[in-house]
C-alpha atoms as a PDB file:
ATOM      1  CA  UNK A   1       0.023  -3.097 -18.300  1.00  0.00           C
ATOM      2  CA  UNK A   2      -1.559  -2.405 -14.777  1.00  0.00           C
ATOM      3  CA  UNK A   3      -2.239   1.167 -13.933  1.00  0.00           C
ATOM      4  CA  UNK A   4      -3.036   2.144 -10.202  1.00  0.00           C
ATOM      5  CA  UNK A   5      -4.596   5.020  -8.933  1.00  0.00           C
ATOM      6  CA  UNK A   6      -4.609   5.145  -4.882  1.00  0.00           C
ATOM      7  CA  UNK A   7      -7.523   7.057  -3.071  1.00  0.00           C
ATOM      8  CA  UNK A   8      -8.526   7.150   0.741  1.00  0.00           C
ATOM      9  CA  UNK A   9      -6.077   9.318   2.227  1.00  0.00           C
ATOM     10  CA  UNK A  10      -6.398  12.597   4.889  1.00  0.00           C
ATOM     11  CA  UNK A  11      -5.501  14.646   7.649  1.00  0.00           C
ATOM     12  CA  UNK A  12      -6.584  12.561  11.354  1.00  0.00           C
ATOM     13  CA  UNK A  13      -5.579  13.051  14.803  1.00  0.00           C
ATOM     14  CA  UNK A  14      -3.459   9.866  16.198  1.00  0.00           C
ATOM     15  CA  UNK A  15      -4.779   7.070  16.893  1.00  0.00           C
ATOM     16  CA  UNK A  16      -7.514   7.712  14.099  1.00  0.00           C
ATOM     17  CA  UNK A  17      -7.759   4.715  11.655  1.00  0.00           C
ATOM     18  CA  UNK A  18      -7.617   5.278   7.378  1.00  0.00           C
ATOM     19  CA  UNK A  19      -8.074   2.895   4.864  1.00  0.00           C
ATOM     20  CA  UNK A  20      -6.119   3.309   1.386  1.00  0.00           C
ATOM     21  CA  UNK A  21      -7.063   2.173  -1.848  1.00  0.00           C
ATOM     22  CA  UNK A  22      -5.459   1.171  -4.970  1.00  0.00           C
ATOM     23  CA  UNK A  23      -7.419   0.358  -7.920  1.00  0.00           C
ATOM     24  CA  UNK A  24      -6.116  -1.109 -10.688  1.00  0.00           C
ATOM     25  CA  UNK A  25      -6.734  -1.202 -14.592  1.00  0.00           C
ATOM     26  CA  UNK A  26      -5.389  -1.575 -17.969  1.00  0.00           C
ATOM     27  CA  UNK A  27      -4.265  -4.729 -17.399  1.00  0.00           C
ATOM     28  CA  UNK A  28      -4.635  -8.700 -15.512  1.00  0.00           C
ATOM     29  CA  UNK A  29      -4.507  -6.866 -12.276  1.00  0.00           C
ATOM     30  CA  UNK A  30      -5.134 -10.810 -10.057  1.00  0.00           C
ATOM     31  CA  UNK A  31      -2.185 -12.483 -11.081  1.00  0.00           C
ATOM     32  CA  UNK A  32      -0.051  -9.604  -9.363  1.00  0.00           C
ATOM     33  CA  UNK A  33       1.624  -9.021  -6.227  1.00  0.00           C
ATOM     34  CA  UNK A  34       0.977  -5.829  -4.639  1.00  0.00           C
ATOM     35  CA  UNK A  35       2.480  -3.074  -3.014  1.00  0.00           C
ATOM     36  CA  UNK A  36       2.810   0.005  -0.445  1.00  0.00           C
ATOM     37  CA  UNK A  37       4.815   2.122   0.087  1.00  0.00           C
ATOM     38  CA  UNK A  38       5.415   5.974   1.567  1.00  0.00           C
ATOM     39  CA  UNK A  39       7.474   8.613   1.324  1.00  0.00           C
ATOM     40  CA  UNK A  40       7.440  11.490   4.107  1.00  0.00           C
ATOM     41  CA  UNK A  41       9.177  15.039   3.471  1.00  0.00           C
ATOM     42  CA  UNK A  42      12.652  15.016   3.026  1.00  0.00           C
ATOM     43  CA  UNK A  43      12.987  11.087   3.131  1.00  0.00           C
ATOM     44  CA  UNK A  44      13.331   8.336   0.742  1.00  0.00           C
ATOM     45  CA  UNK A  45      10.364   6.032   0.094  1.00  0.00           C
ATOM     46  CA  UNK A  46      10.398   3.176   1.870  1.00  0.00           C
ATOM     47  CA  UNK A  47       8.591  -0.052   1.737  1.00  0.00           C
ATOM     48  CA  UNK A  48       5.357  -0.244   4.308  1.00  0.00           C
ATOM     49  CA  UNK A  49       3.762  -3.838   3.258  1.00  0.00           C
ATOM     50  CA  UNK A  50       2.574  -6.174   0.284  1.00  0.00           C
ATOM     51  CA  UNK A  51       0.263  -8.784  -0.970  1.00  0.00           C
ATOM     52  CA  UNK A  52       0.317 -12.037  -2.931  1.00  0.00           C
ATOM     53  CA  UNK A  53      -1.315 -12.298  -6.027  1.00  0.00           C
ATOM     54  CA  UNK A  54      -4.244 -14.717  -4.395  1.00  0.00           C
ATOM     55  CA  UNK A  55      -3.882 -12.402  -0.995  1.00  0.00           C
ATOM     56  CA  UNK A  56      -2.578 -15.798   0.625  1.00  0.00           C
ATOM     57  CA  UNK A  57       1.023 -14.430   2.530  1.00  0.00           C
ATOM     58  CA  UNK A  58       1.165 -10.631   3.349  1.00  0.00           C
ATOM     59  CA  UNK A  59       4.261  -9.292   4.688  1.00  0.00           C
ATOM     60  CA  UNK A  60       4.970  -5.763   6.548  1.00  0.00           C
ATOM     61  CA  UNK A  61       7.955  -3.204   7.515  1.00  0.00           C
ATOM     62  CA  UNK A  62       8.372  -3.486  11.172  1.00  0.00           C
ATOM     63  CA  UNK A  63       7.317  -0.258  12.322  1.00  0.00           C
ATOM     64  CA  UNK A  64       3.485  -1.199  10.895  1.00  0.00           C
ATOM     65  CA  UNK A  65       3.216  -4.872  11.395  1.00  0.00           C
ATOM     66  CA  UNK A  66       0.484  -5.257  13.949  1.00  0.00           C
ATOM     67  CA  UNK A  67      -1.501  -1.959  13.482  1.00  0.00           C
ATOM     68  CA  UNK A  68      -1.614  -1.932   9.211  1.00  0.00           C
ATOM     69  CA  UNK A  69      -3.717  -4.688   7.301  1.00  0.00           C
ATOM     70  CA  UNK A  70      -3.508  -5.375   3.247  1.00  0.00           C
ATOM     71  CA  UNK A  71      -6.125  -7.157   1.969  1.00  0.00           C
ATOM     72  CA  UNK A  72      -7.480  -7.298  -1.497  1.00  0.00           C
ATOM     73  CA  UNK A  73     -10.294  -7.960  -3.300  1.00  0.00           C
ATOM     74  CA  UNK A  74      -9.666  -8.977  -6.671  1.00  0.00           C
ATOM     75  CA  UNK A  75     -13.435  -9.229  -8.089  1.00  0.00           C
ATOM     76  CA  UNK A  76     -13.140  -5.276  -8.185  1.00  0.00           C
ATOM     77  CA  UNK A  77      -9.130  -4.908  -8.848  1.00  0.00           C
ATOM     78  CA  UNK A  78      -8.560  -3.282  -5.855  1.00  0.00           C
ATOM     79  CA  UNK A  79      -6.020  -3.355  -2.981  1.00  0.00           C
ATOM     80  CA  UNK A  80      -6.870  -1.816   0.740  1.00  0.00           C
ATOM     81  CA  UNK A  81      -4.261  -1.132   3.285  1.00  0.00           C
ATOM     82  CA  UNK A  82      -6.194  -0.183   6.379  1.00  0.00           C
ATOM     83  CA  UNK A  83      -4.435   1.735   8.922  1.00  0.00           C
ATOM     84  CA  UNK A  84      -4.929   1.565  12.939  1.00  0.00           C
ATOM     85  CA  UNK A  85      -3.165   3.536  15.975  1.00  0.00           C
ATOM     86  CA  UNK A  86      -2.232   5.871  13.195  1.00  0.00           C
ATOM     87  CA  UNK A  87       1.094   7.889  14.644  1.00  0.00           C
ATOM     88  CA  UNK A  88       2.536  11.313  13.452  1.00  0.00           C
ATOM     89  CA  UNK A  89       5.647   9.439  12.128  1.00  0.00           C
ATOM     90  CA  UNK A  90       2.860   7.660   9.519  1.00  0.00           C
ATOM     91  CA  UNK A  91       2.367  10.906   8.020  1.00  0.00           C
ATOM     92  CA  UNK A  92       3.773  10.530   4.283  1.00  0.00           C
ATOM     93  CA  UNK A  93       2.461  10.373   0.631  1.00  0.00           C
ATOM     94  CA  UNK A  94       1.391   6.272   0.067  1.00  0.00           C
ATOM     95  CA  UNK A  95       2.103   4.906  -2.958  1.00  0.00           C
ATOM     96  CA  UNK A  96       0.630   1.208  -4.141  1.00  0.00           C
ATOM     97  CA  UNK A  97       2.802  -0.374  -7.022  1.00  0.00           C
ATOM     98  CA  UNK A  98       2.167  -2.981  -9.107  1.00  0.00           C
ATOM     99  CA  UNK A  99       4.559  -6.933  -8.459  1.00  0.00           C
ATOM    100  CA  UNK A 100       5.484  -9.530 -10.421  1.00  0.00           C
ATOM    101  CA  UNK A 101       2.944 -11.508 -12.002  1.00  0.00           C
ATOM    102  CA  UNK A 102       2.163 -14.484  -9.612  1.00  0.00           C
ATOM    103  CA  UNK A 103       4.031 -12.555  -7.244  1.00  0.00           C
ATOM    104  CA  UNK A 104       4.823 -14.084  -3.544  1.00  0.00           C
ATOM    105  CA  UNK A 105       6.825 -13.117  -0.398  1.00  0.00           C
ATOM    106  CA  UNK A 106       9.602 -12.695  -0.413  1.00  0.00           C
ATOM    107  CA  UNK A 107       9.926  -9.496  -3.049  1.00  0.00           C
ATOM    108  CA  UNK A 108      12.499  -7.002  -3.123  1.00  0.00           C
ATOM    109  CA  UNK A 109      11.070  -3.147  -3.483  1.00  0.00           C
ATOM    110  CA  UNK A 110      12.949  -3.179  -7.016  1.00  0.00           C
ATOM    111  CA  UNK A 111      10.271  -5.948  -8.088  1.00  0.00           C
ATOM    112  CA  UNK A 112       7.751  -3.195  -7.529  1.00  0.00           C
ATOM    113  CA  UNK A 113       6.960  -0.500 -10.665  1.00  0.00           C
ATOM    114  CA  UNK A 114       3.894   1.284 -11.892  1.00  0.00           C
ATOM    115  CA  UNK A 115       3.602   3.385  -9.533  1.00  0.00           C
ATOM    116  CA  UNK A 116       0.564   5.169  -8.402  1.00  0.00           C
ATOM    117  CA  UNK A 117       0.025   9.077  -7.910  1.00  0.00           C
ATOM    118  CA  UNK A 118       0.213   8.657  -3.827  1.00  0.00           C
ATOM    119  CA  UNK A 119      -2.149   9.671  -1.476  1.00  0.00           C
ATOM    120  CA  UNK A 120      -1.385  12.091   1.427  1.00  0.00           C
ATOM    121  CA  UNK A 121      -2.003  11.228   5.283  1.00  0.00           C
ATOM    122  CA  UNK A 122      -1.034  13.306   7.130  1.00  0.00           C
ATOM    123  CA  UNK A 123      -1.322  12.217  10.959  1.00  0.00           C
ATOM    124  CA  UNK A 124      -1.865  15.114  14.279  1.00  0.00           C
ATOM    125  CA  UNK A 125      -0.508  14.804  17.559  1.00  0.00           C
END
């Protein structure tokens, strides 16, 4: 089964750009869709974007679409979301989870498990 571990996270001022990572082992880590998501203080986790399996369709909550990118690169098991304009409401622990094998849009966040440790970004005014 595919373990992730995320890495890349920080404190920056807004407008600063970060780029996550999620690298994956234990398992076929290409043949699955991908995941992030964040949680900030005192709210539930919610769902900020995903990846096919072959990085083909990408889809993203509103509130990012346009200023965060998923890509993947599956030679080295390992999922990016980069992260422009960043805003203080972006500030939250990010999570990458694993999908369903030969996973493709649409996916509901209940087809997402193995979840990662999270990453904190924490975003300035």
């Amino acid at each position: 089964q595919v373990q992730v571990a995320e890495s890349g996270g920080g404190l920056v001022q807004a407008g600063d750009s970060l780029r996550l990572s999620c690298a994956g082992s234990g398992g076929t880590f290409s043949n699955k869709a991908m995941g992030w998501f964040r949680q900030a203080p005192g709210k539930e986790r919610e769902f900020v974007g995903a990846i096919s399996w072959r990085g083909r369709s990408t889809w993203y909550e509103d509130s990012v679409k346009g200023r965060f990118t998923i890509s993947r690169d599956n030679a080295k098991n390992t999922v990016y979301l980069q992260m422009n304009s960043l805003r203080p409401e972006d500030t939250a622990v990010y999570h990458c989870a694993v999908g369903p094998t030969y996973g493709t849009y649409p996916l509901e966040d209940t087809d997402f498990h193995s979840w990662g440790q999270g990453t904190q970004v924490t975003v300035s005014s």
